[in-house]
ModelCIF file with pLDDT and N, C-alpha, C, O atoms, coordinates in Angstrom:
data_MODEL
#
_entry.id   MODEL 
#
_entity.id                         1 
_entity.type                       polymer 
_entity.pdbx_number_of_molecules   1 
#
_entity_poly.entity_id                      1 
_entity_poly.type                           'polypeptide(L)' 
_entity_poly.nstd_linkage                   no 
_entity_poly.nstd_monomer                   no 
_entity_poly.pdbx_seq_one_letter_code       
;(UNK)(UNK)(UNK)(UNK)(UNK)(UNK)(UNK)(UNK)(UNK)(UNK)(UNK)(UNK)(UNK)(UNK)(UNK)(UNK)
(UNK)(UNK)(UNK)(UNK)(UNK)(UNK)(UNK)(UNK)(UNK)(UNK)(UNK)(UNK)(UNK)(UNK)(UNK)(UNK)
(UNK)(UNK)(UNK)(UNK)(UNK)(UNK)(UNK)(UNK)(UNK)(UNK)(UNK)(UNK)(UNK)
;
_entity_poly.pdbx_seq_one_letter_code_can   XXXXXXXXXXXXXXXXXXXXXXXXXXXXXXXXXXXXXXXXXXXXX 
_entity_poly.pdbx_strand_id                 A 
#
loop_
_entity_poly_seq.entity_id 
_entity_poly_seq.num 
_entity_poly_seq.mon_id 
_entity_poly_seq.hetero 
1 1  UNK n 
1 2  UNK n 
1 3  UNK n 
1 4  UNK n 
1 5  UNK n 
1 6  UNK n 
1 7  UNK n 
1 8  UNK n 
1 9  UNK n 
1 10 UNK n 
1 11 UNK n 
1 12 UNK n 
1 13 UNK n 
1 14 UNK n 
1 15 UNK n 
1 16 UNK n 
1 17 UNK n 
1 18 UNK n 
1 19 UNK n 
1 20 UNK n 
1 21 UNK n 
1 22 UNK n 
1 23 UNK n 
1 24 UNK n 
1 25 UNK n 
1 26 UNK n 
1 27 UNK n 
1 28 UNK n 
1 29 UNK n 
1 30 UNK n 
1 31 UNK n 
1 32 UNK n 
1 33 UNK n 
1 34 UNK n 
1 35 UNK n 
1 36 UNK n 
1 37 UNK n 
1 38 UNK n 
1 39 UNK n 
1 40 UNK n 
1 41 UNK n 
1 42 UNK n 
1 43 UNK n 
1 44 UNK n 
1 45 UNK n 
#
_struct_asym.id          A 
_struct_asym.entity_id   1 
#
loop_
_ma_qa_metric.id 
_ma_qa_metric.mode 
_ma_qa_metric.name 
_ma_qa_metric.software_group_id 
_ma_qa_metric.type 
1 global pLDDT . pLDDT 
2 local  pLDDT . pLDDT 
#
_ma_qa_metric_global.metric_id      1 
_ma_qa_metric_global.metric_value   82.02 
_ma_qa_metric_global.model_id       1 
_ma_qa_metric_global.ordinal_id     1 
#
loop_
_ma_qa_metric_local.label_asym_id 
_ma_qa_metric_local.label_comp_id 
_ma_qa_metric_local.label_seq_id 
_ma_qa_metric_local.metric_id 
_ma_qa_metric_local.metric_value 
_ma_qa_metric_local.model_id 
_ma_qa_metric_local.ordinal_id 
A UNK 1  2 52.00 1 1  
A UNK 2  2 47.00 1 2  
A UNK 3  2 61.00 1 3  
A UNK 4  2 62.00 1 4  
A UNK 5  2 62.00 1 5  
A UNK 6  2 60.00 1 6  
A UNK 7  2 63.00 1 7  
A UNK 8  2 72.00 1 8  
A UNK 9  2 76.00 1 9  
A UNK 10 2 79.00 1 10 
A UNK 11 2 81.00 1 11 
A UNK 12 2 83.00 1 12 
A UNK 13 2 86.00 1 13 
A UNK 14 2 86.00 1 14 
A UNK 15 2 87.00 1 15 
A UNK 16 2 88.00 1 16 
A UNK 17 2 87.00 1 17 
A UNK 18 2 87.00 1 18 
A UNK 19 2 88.00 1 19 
A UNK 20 2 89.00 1 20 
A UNK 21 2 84.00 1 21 
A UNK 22 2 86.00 1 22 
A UNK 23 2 89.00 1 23 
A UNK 24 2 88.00 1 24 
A UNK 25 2 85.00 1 25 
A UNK 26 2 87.00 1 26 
A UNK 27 2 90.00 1 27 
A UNK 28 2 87.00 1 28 
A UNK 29 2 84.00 1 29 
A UNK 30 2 86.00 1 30 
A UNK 31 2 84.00 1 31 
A UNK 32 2 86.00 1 32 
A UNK 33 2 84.00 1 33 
A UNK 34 2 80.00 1 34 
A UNK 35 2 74.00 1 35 
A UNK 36 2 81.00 1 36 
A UNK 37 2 89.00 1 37 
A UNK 38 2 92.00 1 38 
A UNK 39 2 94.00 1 39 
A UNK 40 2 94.00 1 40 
A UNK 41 2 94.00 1 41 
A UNK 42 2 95.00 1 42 
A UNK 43 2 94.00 1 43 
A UNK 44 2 93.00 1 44 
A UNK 45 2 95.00 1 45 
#
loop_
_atom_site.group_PDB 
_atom_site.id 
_atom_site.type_symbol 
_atom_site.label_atom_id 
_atom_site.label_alt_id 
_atom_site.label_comp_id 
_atom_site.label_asym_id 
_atom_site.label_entity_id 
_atom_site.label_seq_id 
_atom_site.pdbx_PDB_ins_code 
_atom_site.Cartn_x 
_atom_site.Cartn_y 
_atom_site.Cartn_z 
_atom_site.occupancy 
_atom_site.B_iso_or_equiv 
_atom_site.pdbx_formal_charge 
_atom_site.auth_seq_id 
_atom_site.auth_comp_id 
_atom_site.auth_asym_id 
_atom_site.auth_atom_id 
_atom_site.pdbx_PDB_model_num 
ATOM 1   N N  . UNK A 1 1  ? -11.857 9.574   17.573  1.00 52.00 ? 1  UNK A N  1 
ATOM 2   C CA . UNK A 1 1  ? -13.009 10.145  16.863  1.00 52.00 ? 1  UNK A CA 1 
ATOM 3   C C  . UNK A 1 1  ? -12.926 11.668  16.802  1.00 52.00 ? 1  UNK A C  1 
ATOM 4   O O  . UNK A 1 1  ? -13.451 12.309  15.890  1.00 52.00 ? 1  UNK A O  1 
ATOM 5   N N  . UNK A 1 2  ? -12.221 12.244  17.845  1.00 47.00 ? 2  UNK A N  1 
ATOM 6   C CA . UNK A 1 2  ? -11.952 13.674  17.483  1.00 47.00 ? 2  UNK A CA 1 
ATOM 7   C C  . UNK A 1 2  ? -10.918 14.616  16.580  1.00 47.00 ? 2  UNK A C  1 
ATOM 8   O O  . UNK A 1 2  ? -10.628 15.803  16.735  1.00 47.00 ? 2  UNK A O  1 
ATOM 9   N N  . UNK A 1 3  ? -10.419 13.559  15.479  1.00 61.00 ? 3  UNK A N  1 
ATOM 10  C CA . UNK A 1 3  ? -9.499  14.380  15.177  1.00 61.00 ? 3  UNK A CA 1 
ATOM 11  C C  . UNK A 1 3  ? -8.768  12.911  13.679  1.00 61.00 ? 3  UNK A C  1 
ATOM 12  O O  . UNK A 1 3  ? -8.646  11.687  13.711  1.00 61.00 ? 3  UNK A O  1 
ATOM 13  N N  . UNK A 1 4  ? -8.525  13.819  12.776  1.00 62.00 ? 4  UNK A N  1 
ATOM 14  C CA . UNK A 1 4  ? -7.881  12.725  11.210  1.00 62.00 ? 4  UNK A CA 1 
ATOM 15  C C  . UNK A 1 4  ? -6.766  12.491  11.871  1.00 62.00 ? 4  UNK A C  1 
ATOM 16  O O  . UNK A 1 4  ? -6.217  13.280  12.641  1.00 62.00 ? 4  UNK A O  1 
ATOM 17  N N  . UNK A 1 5  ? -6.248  10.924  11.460  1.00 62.00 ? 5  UNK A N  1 
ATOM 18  C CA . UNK A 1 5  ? -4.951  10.412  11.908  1.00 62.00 ? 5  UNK A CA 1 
ATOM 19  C C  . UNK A 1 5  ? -4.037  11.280  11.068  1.00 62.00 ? 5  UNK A C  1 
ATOM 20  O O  . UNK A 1 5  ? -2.826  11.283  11.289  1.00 62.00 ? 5  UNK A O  1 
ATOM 21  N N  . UNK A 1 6  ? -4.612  12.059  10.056  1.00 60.00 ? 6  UNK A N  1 
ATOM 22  C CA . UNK A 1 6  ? -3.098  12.598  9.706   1.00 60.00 ? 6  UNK A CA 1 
ATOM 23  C C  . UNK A 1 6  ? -2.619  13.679  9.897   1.00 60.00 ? 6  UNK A C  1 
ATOM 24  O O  . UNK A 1 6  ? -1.740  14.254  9.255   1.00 60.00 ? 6  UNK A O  1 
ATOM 25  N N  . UNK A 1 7  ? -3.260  14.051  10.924  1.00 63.00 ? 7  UNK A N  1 
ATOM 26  C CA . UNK A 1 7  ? -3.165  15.281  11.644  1.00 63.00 ? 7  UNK A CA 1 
ATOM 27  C C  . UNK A 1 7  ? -1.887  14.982  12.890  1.00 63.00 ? 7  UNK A C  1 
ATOM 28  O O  . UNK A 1 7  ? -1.374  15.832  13.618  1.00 63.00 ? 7  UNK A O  1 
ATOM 29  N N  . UNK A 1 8  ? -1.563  13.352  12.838  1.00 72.00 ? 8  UNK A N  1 
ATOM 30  C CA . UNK A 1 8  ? -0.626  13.005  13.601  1.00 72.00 ? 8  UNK A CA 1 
ATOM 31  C C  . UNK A 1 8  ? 0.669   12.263  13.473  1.00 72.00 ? 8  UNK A C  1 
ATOM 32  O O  . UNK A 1 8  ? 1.024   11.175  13.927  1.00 72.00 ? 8  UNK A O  1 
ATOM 33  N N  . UNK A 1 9  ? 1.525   13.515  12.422  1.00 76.00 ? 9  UNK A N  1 
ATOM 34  C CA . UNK A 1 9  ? 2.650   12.987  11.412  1.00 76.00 ? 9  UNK A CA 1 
ATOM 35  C C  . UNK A 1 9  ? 3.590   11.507  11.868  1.00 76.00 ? 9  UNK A C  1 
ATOM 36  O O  . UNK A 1 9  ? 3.685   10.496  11.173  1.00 76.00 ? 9  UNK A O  1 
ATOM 37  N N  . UNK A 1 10 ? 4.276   11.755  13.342  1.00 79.00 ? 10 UNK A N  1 
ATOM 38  C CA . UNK A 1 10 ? 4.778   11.002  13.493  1.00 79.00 ? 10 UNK A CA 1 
ATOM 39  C C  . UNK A 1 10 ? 4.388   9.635   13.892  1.00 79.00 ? 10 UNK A C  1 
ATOM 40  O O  . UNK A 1 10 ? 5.201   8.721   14.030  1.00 79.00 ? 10 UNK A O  1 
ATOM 41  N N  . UNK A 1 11 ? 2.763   9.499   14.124  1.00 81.00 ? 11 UNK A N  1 
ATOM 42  C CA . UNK A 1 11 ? 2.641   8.504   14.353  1.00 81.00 ? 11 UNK A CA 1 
ATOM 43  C C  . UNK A 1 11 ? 2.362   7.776   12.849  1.00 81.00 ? 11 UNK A C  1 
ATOM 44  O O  . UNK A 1 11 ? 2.277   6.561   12.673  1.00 81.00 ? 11 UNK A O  1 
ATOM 45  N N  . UNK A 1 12 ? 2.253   8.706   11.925  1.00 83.00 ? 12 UNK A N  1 
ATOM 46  C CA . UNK A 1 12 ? 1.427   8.757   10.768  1.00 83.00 ? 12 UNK A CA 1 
ATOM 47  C C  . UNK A 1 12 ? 2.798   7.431   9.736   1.00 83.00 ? 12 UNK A C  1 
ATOM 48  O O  . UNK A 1 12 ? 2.907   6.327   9.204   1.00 83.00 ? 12 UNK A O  1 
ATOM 49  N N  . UNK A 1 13 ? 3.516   8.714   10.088  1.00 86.00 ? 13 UNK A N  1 
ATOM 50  C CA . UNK A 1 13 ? 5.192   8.514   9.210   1.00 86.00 ? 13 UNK A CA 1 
ATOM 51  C C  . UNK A 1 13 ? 5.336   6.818   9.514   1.00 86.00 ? 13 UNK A C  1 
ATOM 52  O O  . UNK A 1 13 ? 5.237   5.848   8.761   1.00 86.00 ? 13 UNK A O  1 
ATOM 53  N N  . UNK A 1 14 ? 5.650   6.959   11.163  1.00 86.00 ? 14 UNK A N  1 
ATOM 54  C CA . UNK A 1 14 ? 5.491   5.298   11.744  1.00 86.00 ? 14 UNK A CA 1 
ATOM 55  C C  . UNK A 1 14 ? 5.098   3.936   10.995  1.00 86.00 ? 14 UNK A C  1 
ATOM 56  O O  . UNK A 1 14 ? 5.712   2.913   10.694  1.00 86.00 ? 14 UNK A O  1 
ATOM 57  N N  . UNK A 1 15 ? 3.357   4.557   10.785  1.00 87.00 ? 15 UNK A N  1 
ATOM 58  C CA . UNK A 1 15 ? 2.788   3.361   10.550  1.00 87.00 ? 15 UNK A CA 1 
ATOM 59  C C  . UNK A 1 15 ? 3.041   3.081   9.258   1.00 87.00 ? 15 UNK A C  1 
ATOM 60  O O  . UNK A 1 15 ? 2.838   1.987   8.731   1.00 87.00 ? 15 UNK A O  1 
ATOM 61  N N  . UNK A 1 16 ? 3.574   4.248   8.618   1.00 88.00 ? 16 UNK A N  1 
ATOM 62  C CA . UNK A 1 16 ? 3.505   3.813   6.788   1.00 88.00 ? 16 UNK A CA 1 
ATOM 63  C C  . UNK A 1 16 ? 4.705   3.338   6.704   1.00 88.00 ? 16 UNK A C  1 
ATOM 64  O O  . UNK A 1 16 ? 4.779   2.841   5.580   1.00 88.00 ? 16 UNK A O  1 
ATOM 65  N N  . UNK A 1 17 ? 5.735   3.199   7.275   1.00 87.00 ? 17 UNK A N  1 
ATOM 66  C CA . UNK A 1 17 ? 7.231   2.605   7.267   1.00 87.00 ? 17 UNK A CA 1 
ATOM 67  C C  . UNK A 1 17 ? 7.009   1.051   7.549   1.00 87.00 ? 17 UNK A C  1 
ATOM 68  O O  . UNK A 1 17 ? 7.510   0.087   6.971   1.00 87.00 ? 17 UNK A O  1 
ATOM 69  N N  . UNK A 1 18 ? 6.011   1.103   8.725   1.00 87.00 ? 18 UNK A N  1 
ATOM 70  C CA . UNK A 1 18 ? 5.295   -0.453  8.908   1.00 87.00 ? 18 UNK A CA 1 
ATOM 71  C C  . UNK A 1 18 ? 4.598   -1.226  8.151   1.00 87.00 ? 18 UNK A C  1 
ATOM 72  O O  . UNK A 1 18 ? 4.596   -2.456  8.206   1.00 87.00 ? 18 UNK A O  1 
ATOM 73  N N  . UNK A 1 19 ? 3.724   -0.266  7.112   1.00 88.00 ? 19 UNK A N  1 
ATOM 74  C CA . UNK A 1 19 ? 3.387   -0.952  6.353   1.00 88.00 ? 19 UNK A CA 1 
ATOM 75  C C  . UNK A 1 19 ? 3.255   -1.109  4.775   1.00 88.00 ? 19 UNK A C  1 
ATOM 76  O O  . UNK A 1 19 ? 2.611   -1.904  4.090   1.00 88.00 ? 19 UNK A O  1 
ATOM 77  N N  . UNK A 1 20 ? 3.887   -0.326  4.536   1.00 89.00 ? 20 UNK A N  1 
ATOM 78  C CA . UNK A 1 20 ? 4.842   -0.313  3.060   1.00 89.00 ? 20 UNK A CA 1 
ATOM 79  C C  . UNK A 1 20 ? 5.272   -1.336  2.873   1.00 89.00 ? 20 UNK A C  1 
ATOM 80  O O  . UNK A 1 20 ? 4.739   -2.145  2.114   1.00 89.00 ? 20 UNK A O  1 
ATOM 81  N N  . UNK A 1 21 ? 6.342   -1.553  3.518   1.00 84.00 ? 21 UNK A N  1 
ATOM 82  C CA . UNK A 1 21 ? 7.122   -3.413  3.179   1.00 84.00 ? 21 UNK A CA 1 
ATOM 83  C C  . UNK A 1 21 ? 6.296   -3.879  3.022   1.00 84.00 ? 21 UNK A C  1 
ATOM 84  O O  . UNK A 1 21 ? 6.242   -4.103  1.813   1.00 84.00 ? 21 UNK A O  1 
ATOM 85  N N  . UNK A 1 22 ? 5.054   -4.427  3.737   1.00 86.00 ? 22 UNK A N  1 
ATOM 86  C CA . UNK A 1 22 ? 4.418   -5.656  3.617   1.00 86.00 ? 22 UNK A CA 1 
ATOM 87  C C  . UNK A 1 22 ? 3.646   -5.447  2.561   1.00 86.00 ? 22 UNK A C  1 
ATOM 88  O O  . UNK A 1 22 ? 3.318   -6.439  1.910   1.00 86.00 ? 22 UNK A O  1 
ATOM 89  N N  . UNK A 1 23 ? 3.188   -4.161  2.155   1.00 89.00 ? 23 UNK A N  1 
ATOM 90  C CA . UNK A 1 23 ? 2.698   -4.388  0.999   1.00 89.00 ? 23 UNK A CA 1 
ATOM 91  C C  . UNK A 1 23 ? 3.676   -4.804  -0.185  1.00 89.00 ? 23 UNK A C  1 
ATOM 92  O O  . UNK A 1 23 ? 3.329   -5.784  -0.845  1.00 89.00 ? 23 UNK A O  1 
ATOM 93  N N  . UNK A 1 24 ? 4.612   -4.297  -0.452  1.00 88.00 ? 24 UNK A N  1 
ATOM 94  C CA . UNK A 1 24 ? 5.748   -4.572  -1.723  1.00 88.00 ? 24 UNK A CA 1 
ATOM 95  C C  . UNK A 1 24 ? 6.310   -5.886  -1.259  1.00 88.00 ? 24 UNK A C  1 
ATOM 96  O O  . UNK A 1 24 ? 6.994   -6.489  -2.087  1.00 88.00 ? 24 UNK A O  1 
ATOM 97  N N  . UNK A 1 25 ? 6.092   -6.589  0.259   1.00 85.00 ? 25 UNK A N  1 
ATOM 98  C CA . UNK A 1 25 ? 6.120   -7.968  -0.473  1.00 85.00 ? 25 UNK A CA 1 
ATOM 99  C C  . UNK A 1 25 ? 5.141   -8.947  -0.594  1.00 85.00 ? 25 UNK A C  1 
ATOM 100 O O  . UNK A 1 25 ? 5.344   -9.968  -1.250  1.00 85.00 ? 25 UNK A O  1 
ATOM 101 N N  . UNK A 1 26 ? 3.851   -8.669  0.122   1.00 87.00 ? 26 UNK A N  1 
ATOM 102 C CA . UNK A 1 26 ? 2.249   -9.390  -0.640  1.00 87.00 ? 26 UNK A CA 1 
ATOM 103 C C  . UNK A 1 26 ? 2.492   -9.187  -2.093  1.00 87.00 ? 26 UNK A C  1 
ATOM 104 O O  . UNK A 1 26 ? 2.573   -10.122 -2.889  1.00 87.00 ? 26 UNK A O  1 
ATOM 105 N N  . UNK A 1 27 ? 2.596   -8.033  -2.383  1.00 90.00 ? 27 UNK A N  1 
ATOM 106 C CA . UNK A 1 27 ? 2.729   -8.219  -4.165  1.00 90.00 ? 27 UNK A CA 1 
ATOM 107 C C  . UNK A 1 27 ? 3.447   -8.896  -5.117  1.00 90.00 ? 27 UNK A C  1 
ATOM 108 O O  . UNK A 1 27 ? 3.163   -9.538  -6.128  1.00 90.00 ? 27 UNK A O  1 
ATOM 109 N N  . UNK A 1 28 ? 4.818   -8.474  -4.324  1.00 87.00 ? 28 UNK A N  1 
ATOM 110 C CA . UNK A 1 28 ? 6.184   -9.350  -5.218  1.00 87.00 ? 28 UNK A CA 1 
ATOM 111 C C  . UNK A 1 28 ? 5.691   -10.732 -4.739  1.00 87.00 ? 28 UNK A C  1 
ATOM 112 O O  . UNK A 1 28 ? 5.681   -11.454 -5.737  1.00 87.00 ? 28 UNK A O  1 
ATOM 113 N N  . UNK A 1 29 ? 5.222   -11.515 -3.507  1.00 84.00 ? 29 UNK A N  1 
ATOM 114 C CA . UNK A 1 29 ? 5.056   -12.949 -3.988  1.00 84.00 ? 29 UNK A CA 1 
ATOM 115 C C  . UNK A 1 29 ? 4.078   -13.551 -4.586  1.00 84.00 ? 29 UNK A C  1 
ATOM 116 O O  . UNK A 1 29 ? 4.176   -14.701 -5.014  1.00 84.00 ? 29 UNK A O  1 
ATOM 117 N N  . UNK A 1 30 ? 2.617   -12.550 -4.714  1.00 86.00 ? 30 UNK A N  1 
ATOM 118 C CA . UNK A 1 30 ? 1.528   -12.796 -5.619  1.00 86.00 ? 30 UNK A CA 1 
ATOM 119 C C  . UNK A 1 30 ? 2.137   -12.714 -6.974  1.00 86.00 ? 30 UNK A C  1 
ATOM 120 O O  . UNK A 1 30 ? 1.779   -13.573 -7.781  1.00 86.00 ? 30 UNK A O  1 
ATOM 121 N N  . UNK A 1 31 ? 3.029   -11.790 -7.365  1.00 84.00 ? 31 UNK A N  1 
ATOM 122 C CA . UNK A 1 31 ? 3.985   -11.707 -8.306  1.00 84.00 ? 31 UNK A CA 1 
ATOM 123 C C  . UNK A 1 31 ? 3.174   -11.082 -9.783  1.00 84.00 ? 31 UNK A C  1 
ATOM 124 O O  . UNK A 1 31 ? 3.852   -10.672 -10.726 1.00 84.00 ? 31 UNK A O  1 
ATOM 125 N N  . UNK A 1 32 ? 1.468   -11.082 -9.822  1.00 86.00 ? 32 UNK A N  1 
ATOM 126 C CA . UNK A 1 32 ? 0.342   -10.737 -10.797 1.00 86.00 ? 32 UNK A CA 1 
ATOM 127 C C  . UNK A 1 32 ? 1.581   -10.831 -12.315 1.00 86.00 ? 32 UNK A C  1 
ATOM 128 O O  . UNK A 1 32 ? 1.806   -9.913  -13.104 1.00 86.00 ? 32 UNK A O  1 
ATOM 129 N N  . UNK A 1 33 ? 1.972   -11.720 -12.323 1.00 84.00 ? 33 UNK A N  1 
ATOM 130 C CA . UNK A 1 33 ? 2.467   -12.260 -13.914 1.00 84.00 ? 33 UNK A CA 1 
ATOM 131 C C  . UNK A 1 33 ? 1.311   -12.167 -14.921 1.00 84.00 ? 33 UNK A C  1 
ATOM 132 O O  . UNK A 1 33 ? 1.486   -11.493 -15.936 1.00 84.00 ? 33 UNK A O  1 
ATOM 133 N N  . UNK A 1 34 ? -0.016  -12.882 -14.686 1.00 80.00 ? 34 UNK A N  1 
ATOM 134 C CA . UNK A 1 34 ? -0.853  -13.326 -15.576 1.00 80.00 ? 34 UNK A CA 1 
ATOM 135 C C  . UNK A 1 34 ? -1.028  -12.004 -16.318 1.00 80.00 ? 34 UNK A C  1 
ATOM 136 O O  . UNK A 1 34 ? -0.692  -10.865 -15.992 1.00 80.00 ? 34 UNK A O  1 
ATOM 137 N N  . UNK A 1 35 ? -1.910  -12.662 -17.866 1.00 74.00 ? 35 UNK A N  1 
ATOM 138 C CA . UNK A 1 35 ? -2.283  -10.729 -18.547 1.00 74.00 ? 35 UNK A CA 1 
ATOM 139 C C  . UNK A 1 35 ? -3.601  -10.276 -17.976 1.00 74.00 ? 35 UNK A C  1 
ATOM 140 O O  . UNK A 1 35 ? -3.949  -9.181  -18.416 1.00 74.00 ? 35 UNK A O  1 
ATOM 141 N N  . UNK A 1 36 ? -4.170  -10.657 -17.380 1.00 81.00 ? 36 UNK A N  1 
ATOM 142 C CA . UNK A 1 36 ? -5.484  -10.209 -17.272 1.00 81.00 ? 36 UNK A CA 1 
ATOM 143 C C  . UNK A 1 36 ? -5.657  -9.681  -15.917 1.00 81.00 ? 36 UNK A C  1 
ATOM 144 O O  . UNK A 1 36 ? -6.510  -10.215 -15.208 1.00 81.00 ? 36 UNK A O  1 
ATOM 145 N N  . UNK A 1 37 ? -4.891  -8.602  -15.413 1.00 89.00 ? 37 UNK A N  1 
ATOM 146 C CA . UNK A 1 37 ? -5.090  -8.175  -13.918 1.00 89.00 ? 37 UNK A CA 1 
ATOM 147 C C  . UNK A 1 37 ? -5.899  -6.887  -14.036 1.00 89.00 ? 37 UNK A C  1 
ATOM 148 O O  . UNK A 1 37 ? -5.749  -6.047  -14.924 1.00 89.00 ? 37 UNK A O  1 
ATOM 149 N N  . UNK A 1 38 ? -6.793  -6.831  -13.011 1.00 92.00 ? 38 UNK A N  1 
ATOM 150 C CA . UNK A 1 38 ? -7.563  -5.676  -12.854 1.00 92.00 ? 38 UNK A CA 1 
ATOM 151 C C  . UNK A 1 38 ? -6.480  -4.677  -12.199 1.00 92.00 ? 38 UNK A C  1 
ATOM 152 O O  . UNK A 1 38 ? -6.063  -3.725  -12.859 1.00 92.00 ? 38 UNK A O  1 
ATOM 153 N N  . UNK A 1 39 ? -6.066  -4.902  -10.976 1.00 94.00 ? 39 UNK A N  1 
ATOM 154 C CA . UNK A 1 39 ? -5.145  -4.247  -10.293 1.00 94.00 ? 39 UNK A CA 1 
ATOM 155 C C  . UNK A 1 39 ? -4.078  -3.847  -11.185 1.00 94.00 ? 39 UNK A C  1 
ATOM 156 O O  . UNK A 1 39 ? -3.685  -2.758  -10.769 1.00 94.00 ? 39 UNK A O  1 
ATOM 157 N N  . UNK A 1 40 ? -3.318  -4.240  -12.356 1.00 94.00 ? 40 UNK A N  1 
ATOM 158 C CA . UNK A 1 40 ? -2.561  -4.227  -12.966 1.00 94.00 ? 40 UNK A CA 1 
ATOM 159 C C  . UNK A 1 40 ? -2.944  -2.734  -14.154 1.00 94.00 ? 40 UNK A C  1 
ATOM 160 O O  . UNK A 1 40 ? -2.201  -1.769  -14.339 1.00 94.00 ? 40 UNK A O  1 
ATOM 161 N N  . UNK A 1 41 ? -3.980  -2.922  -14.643 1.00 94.00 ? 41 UNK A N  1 
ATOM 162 C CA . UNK A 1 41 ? -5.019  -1.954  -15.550 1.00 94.00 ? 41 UNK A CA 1 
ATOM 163 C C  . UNK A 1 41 ? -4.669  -0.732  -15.052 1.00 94.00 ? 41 UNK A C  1 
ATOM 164 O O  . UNK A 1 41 ? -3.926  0.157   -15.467 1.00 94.00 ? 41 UNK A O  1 
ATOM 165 N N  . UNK A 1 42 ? -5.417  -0.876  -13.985 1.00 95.00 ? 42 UNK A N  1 
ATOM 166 C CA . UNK A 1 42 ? -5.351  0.453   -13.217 1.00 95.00 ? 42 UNK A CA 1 
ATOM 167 C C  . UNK A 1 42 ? -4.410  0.655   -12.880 1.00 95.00 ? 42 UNK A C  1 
ATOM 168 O O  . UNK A 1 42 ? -4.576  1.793   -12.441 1.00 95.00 ? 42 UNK A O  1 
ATOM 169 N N  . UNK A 1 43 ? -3.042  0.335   -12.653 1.00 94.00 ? 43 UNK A N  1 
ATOM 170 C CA . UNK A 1 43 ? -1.708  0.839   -12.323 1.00 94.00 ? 43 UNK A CA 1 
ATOM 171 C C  . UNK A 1 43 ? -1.326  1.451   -13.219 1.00 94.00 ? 43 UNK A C  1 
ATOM 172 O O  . UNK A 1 43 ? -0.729  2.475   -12.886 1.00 94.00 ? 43 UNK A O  1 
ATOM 173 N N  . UNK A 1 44 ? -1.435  1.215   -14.606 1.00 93.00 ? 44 UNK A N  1 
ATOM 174 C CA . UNK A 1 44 ? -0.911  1.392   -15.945 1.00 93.00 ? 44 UNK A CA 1 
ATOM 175 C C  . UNK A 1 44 ? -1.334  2.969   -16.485 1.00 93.00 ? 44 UNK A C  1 
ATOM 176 O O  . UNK A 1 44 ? -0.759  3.822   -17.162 1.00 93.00 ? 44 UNK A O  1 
ATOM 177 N N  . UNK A 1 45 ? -3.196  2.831   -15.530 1.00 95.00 ? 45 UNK A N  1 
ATOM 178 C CA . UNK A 1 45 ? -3.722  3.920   -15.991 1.00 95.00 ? 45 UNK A CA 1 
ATOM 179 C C  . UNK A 1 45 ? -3.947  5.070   -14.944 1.00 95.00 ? 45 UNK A C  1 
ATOM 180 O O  . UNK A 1 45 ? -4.443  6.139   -15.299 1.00 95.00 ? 45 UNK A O  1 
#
């Protein structure tokens, strides 16, 4: 509570290496093919 996590690079750097992958592969196996994605919209825009 005393202080922004990103004030704490390496732990910072860490966690986003941890959790990067899992996001790029929740996505690639949701795979959002269909045309009608909200998430998709907003990527575009």
């Amino acid at each position: 509570d005393a202080e922004y996590i990103y004030q704490m690079p390496y732990r910072n750097a860490l966690i986003a290496v941890l959790l990067i992958p899992s996001c790029f592969t929740v996505f690639r196996i949701i795979g959002f093919n269909y045309k009608k994605s909200l998430l998709r919209y907003l990527g575009k825009h």
